[in-house]
Every structure is written in structure tokens, then in C-alpha cells.
Protein backbone atom coordinates (compact mmCIF):
# COMPACT_ATOMS: atom_id res chain seq x y z
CA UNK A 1 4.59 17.37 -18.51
CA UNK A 2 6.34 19.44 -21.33
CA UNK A 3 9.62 21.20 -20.03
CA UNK A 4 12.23 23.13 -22.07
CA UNK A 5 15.23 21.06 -22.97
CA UNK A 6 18.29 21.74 -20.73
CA UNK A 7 21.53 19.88 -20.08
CA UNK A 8 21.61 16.33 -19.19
CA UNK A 9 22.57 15.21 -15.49
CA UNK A 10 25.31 13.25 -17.04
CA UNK A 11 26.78 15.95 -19.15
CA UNK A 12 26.15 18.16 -16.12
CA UNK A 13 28.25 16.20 -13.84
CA UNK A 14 30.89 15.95 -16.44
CA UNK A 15 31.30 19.78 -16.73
CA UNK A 16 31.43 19.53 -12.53
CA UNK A 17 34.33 17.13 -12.55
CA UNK A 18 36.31 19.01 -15.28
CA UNK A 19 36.01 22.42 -13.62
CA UNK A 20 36.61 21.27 -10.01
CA UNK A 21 40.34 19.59 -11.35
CA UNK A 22 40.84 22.97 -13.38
CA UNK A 23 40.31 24.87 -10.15
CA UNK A 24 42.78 22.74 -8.80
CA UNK A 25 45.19 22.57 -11.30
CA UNK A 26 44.78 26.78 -11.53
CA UNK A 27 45.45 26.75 -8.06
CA UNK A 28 48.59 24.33 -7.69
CA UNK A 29 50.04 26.19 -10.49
CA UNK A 30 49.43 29.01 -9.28
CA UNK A 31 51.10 28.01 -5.79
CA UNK A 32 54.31 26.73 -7.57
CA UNK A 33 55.04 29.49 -9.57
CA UNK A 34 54.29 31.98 -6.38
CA UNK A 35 57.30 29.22 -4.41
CA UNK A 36 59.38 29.91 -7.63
CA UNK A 37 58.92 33.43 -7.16
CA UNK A 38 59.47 33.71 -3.36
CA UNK A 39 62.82 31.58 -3.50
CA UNK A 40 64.15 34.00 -6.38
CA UNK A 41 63.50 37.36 -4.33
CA UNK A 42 65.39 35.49 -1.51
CA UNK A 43 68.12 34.83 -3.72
CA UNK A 44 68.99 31.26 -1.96
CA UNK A 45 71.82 29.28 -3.42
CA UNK A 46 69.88 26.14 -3.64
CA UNK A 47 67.91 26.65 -6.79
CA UNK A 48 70.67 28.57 -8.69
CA UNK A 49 68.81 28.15 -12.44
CA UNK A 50 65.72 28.97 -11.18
CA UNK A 51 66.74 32.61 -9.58
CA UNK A 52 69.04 33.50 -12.39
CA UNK A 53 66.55 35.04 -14.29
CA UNK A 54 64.41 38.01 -13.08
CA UNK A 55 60.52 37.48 -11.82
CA UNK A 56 58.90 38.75 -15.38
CA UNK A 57 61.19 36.40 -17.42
CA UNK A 58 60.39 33.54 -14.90
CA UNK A 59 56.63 34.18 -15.60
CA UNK A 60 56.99 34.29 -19.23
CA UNK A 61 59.10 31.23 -19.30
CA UNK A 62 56.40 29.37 -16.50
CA UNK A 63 53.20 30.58 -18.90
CA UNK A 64 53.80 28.39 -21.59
CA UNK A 65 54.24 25.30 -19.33
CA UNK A 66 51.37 26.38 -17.18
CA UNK A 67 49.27 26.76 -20.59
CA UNK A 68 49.85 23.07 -21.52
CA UNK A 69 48.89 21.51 -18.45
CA UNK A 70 45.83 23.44 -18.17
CA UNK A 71 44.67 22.13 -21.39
CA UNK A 72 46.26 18.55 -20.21
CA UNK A 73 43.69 18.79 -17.01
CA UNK A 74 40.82 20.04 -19.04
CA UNK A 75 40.72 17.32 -21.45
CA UNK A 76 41.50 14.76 -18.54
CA UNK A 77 38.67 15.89 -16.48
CA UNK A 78 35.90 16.27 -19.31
CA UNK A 79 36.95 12.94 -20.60
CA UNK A 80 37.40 11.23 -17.02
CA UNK A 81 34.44 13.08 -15.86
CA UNK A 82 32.03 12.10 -18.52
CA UNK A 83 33.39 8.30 -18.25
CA UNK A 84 32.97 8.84 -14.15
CA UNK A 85 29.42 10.12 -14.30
CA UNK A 86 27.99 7.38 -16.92
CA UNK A 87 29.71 4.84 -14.03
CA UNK A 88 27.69 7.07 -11.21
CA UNK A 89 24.36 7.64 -13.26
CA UNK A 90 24.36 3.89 -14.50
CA UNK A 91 22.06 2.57 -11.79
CA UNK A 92 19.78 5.39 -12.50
CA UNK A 93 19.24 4.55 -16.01
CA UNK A 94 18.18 0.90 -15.02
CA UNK A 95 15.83 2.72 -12.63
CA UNK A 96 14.15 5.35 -15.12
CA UNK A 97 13.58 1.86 -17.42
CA UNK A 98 11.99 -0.22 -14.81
CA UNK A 99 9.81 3.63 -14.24
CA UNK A 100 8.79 3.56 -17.95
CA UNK A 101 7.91 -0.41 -18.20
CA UNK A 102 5.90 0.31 -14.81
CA UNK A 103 4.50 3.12 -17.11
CA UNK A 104 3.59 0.66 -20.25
CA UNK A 105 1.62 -1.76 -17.96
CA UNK A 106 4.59 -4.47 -16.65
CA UNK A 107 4.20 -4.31 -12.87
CA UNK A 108 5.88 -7.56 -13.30
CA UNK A 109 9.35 -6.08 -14.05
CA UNK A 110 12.06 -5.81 -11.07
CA UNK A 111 15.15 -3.55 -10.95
CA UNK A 112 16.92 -6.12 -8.19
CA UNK A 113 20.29 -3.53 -8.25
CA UNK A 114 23.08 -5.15 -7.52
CA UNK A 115 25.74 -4.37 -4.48
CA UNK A 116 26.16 -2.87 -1.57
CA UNK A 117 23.56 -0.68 0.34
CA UNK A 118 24.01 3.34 -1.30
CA UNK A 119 21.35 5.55 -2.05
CA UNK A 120 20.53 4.41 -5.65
CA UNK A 121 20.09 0.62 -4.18
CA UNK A 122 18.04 2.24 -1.87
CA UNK A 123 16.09 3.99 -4.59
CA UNK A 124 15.90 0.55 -5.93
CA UNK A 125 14.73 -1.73 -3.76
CA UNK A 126 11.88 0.49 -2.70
CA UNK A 127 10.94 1.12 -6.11
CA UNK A 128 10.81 -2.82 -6.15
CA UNK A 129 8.96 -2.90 -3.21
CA UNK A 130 6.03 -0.36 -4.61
CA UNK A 131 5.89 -2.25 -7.60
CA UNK A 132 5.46 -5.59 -5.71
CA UNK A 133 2.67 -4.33 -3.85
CA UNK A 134 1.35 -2.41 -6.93
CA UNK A 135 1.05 -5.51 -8.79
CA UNK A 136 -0.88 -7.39 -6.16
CA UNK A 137 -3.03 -4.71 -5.34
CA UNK A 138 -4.18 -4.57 -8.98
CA UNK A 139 -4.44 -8.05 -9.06
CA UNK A 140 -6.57 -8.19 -6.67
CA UNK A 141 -8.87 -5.58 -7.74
CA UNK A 142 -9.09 -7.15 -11.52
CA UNK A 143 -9.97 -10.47 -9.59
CA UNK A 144 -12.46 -8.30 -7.50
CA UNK A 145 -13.94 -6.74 -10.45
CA UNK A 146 -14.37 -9.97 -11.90
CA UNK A 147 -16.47 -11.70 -9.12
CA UNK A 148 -18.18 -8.66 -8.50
CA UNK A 149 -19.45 -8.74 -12.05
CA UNK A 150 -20.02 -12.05 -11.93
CA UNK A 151 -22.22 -11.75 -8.96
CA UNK A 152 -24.09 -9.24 -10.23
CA UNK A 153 -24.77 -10.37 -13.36
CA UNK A 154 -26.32 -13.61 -11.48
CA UNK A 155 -29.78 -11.64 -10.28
CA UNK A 156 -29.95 -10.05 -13.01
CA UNK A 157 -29.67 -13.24 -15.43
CA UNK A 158 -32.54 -14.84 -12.85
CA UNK A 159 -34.41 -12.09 -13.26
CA UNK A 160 -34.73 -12.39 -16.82
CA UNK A 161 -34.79 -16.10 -16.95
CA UNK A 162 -37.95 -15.52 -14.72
CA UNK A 163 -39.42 -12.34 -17.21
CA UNK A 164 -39.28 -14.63 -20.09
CA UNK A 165 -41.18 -17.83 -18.26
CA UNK A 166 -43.72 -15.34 -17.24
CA UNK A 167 -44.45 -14.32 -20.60
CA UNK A 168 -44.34 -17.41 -22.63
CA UNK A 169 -47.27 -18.48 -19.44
CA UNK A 170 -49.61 -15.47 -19.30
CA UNK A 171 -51.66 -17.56 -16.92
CA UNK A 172 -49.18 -18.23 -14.40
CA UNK A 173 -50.01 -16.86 -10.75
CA UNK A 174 -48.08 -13.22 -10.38
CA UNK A 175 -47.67 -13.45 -6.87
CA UNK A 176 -44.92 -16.06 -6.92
CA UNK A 177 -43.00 -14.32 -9.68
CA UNK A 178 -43.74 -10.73 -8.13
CA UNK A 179 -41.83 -12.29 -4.29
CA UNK A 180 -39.36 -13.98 -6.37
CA UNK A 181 -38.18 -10.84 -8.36
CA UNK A 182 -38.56 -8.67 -5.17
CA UNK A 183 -36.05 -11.25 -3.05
CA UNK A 184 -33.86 -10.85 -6.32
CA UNK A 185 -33.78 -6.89 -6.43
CA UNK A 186 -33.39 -6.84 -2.69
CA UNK A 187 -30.37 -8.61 -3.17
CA UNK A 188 -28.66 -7.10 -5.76
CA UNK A 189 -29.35 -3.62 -3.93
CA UNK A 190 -27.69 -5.60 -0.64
CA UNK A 191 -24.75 -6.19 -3.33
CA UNK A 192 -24.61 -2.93 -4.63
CA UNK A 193 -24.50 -1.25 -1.14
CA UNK A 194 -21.97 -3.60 -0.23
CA UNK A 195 -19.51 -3.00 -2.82
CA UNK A 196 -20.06 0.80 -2.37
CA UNK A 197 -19.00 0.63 1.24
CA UNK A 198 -16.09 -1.19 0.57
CA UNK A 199 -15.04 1.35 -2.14
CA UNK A 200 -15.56 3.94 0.40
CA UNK A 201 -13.31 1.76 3.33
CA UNK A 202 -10.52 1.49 0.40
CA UNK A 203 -10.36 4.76 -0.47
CA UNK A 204 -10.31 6.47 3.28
CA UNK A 205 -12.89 8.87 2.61
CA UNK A 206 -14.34 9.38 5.80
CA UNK A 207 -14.05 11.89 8.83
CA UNK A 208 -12.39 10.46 12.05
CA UNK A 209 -13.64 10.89 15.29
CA UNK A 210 -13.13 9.03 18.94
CA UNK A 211 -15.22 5.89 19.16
CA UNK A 212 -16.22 3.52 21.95
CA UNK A 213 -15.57 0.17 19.99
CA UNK A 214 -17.48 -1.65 23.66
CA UNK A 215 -20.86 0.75 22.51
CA UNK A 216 -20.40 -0.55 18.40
CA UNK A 217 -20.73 -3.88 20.16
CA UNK A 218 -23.52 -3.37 22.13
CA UNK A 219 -25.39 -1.82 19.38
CA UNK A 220 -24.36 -4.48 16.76
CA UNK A 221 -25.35 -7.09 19.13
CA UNK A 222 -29.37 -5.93 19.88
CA UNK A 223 -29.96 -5.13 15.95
CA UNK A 224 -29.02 -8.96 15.43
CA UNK A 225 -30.70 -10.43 18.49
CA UNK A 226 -33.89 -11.33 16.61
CA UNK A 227 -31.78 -13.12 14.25
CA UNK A 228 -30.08 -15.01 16.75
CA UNK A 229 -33.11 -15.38 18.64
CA UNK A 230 -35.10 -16.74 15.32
CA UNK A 231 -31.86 -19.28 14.27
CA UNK A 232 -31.57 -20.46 18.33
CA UNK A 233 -28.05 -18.86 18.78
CA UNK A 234 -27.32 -16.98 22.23
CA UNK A 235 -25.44 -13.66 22.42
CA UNK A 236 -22.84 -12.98 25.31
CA UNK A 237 -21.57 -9.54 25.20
CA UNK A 238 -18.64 -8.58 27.96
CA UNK A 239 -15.82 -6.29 28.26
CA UNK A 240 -14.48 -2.82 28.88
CA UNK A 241 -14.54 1.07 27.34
CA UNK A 242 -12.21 0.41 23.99
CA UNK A 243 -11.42 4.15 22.64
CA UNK A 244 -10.30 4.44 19.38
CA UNK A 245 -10.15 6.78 16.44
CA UNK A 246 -12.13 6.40 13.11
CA UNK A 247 -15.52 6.34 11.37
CA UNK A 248 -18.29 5.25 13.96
CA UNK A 249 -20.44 4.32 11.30
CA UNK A 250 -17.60 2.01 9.79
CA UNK A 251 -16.82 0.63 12.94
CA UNK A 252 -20.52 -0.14 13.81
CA UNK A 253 -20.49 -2.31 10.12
CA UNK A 254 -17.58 -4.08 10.98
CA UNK A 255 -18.80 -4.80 14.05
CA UNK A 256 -22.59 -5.85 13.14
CA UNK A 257 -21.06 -7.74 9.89
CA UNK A 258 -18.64 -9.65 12.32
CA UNK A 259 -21.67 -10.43 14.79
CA UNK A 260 -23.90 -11.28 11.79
CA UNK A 261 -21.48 -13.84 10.49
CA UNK A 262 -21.08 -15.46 13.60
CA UNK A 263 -24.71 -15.91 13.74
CA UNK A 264 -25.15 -17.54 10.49
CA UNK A 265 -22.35 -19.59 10.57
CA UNK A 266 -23.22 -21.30 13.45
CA UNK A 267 -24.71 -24.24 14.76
CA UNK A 268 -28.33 -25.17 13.52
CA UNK A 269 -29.40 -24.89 17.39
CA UNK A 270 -28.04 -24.23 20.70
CA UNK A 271 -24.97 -22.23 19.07
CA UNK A 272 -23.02 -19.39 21.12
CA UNK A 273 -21.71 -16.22 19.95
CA UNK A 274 -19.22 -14.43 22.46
CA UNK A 275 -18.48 -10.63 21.40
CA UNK A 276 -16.07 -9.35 23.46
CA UNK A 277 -14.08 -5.76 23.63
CA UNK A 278 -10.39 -5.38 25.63
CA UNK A 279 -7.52 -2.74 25.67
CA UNK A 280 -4.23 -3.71 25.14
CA UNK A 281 -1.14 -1.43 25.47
CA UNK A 282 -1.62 1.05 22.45
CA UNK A 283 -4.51 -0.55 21.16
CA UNK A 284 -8.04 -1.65 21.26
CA UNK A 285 -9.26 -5.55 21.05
CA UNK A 286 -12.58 -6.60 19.85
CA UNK A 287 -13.16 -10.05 19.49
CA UNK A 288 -15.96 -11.86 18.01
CA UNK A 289 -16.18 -15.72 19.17
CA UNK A 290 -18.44 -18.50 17.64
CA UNK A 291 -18.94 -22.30 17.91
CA UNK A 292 -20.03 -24.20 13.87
CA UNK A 293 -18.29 -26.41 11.65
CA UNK A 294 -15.01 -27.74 12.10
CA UNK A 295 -12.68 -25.20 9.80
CA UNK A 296 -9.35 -26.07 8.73
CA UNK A 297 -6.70 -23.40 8.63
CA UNK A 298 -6.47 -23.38 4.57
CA UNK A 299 -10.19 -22.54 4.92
CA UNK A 300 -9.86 -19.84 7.20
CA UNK A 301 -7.50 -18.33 5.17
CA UNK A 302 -9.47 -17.27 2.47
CA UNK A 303 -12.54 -16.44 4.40
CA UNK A 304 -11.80 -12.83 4.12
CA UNK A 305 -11.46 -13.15 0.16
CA UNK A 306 -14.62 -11.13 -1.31
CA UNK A 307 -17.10 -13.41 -2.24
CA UNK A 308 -16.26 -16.25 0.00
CA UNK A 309 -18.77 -17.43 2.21
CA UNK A 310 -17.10 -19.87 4.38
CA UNK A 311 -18.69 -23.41 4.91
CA UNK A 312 -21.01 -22.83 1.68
CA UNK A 313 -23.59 -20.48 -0.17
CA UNK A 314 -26.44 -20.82 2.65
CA UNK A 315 -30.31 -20.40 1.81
CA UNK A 316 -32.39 -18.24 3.19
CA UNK A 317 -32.86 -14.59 4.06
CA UNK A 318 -29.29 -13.91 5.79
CA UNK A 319 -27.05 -15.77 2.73
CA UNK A 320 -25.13 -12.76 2.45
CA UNK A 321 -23.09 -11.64 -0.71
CA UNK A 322 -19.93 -12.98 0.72
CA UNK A 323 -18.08 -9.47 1.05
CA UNK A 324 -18.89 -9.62 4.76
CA UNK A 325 -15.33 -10.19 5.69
CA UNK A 326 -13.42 -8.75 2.90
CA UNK A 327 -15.66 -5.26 4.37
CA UNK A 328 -14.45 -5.69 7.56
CA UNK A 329 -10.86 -6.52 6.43
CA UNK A 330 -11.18 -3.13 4.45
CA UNK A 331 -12.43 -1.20 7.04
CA UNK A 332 -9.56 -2.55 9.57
CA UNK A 333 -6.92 -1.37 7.26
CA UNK A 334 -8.46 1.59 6.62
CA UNK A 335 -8.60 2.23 10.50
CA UNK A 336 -4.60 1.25 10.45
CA UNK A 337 -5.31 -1.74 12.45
CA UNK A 338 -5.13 -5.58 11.73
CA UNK A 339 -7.59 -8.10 11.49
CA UNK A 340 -6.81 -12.05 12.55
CA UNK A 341 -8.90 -15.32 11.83
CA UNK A 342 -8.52 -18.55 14.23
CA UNK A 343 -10.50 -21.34 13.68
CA UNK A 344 -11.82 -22.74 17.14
CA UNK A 345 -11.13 -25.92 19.26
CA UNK A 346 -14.06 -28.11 18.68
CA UNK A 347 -15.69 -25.96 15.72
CA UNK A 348 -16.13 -22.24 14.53
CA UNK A 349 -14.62 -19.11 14.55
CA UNK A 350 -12.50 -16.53 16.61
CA UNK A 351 -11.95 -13.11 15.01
CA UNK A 352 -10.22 -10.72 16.70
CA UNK A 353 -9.76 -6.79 15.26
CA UNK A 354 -7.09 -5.10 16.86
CA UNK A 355 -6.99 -0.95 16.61
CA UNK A 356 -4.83 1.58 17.45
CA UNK A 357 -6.06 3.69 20.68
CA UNK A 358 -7.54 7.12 20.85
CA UNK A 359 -4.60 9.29 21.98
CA UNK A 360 -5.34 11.19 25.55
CA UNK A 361 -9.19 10.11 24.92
CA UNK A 362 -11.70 8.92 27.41
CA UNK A 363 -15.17 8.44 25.84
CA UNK A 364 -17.92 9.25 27.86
């Protein structure tokens, strides 16, 4: 932004100091030489060379003085003032250079002001604090960027791996390469969609309205019953009326992608998924149960990376794209709530999303 020059905050402060301590020295002189006067119309005995002469000579004789130490207190406070406000403003500088190396592309640099708690340190260490978190937020969307290329590019290379076989072998069957390029499009529209919803969960751009987080449940849980039916897994769905604030249609995905995982991730036959939904004070509970694989906590931990998919990349119609949980992590956030993974006692999964409640809100 172009501005018109002006005087610097430094050089402003200076000219502060200087003409406070000339106010002050203008006004102490000003007070003795009104005590000089006073005691000379009195005519008191105790300051005999000071009332000898009359009020007009005393003035003339105080001016010069009066002149000198004006001048001493204006060079004293330009010069202390501008050596004061470099002192002051010194913090600030290391501030504006951590702003422009922010500004040049180092996230990595610090301020770390030292001393005691005043506003600049304040200034500082939440300047420190934005850059931390701007740095790993960029981080992590230059890693996302990168898998999400990478798994994009993957169809797309089969497909023309697949392109090229068919026409070195004109005679080969169609039908198999025609399913086989149809199963690949599908699923690089499933990752396409899937990155665009979790662009839209980042960036907050939805309309908020009260929710029934028990109802998202029940929904997500009959869309995925012929899945769970077809892989042998049973669905238990229990709990209360959870009102909360947000994007149904958000809430519904992170509800049918937490189901859906469950499902999949489960055990070849005779696995149990347990949705439940629960109010705590100030906020809403769902929780999404699951028995599976034993899962170490290391694991677990990066199960809500994009692009993981937990025990393995699994075959099949229902492999995912691995930003399941990395969508429902972005959707909590965006929903100002908090999302916790637990690996179970004796194998699987407990996920529990935790959301604010609906203010003075009963759904109906």
C-alpha cells in the first residue's frame, strides 16, 4: 500500500519527550521567577540581594538565565529523547524484521523477545505463535498437495497403461478393458469429490443451522446397512437427541464416513459396529465403536493423516481414497469441536466426535 512519507515513530517520540521537559522547564521557571517576584513586593529581609532591585530589572536580569536553560533542556530532551525512544522502539524493529522474513517465505524464523511480560513481548510471542502454526499449516497442505497429486496421478497413469495395451492388441476383448477403465474413472471422481469437500470443511463455507447429530446417525447407519449386511458386520445404533449447530449435510458425511470406516475395517465376519450419540455438559458426543485388528497407538495416530488407510490399501469396491478421516477431522474443526481416536481392548476402533451444543435449541 503506497502512503505519503511522514515522520518516523522514533523521531516522533523524540519531539514528544523534548517538548514535554520544555513544558516543564517553561513552567518551573516560570514558577521561580513568579516566588522571586512575590518575595520582592513583600519586601522580606531574608533575601536582601534578591529584592534590592525593582521587578522589571529582576526580569531582565532572570531572562538571560532563563534563556540558557531553556536551550540546556531542549538539547537534553531531543538528545535523551531520541536515545530513549530507539531503547523503547528497539523490540519493535526486531518485530517488523521477523514481519518482513515471514513476508519473503521463512515461516521458520522466531522473534523469542527477551524479558519480562510488556506489551511488545506480548506482541511477540503471539506473533511467534501465528507463525508456528502458519508454518505447520502450510506444511501440511504442501504434504497434502503432494499425496493428493500423487493419488491422482495413479488412475490416471493406469488408465493409460491400459489405453496403450489395448491398442498395441486390437483383438483383445473390450469388455474387460471398458469395466476396468470405468472402476478407474469412478474412482478418481470418488477422489476428486473427496478433496473438494474437504476444501469446502477447511475453508468454513457453509451455512449453519441446528442439527440432530442422533438423526445423522440413524441416517448414516441405513445407507450403509447393505454394506454391512454384504461384509457380515452388525449395526447397533443407541442413544439420545444430540443438538448442535452446523452444516447437516457435513455432519451427515462425517457421520456416514465414520460408520463406513468402521465397516470396512472390521472383522472378515461376525464384526460389530456400535454408533452411539450422548450429551455432555455444553456439548454433544457421537461415538462410533468397532471390533478389527489389533492397532497400536503409533498407528492410530496417524489414521486421520489424508491418505492413510489404516491396517492397509484394501481391495474391492469400498477401498476408499484414504481421506475418510482426515474429512471428518476437517469437518470437526470446522464445527469448533474435537475429534479423538482410541484403539480398542481386544481389536479395533473407538472414535468419538465431541461438538459444541445448540444454544436454547430443542430439535424436533
Amino acid at each position: 500500500m503506497d502512503r505519503p512519507p511522514g515522520l518516523s515513530v522514533r523521531l516522533k517520540l523524540t519531539l514528544s519527550y523534548a517538548g514535554f521537559v520544555m513544558l516543564a522547564g517553561i513552567l518551573l521557571l516560570l514558577a521561580v521567577l513568579l516566588f522571586l517576584l512575590y518575595y520582592q513586593q513583600l519586601g522580606l529581609e531574608l533575601m536582601p540581594v534578591v529584592m534590592s532591585p525593582p521587578g522589571r530589572t529582576l526580569i531582565a536580569a532572570f531572562a538571560p538565565t532563563a534563556g540558557a536553560v531553556l536551550l540546556f533542556l531542549l538539547v537534553f530532551g531531543l538528545a535523551g529523547g531520541w536515545v530513549l525512544s530507539g531503547r523503547m522502539l528497539a523490540p519493535l524493529t526486531r518485530i517488523t524484521d521477523a514481519t518482513r522474513a515471514a513476508a519473503d517465505g521463512s515461516l521458520s524464523h522466531r522473534i523469542r523477545l527477551p524479558g519480562r511480560r510488556d506489551e511488545f513481548r506480548e506482541l511477540a510471542d503471539a506473533f511467534d505463535t501465528m507463525l508456528a502454526r502458519l508454518e505447520a499449516h502450510v506444511a501440511e497442505h504442501q504434504r497434502f498437495a503432494a499425496n493428493a497429486s500423487h493419488e491422482l496421478r495413479t488412475p490416471l497413469a493406469v488408465t493409460q497403461t491400459l489405453l496403450d495395451v489395448a491398442r498395441a492388441d486390437r483383438g483383445r476383448d473390450p469388455g474387460e478393458l471398458v469395466d476396468r477403465l470405468h472402476a478407474l474413472n469412478a474412482r478418481a471422481i470418488e477422489l476428486t469429490e473427496a478433496l473438494l469437500l474437504l476444501s469446502r470443511a477447511d475453508r468454513r463455507s457453509f451455512p449453519r443451522e441446528p442439527v440432530d447429530l442422533s438423526l445423522m446417525a440413524e441416517e448414516a447407519t441405513e445407507t450403509l446397512l447393505p454394506l454391512a449386511e454384504k461384509r457380515g458386520v452388525s449395526l447397533e445404533t443407541t442413544g439420545e437427541e444430540t443438538a448442535t449447530v452446523g452444516s447437516a449435510a457435513l455432519l451427515l458425511q462425517l457421520t456416514t464416513n465414520l460408520v463406513h470406516n468402521a465397516i470396512v475395517h472390521n472383522l472378515p465376519d461376525g464384526g460389530t459396529v456400535h454408533v452411539t450419540t450422548s450429551v455432555d455438559p455444553g456439548a454433544v458426543v457421537l461415538t462410533v465403536e468397532n471390533t478389527g485388528k489389533e492397532l497400536s497407538p503409533d498407528a492410530v495416530a496417524t489414521l486421520a493423516e489424508p491418505f492413510q488407510r489404516g491396517t492397509g490399501r484394501l481391495l474391492g469396491d469400498h477401498a476408499g481414497v484414504g481421506l475418510g478421516l482426515a474429512i471428518v477431522t476437517s469437518i470437526t474443526r470446522a464445527h469448533d469441536g474435537t475429534l479423538t481416536l482410541t484403539p480398542r481392548d481386544g481389536g479395533g476402533l473407538v472414535v468419538t466426535v465431541r461438538l459444541p451444543t445448540a444454544p436454547q435449541t430443542v430439535l424436533r
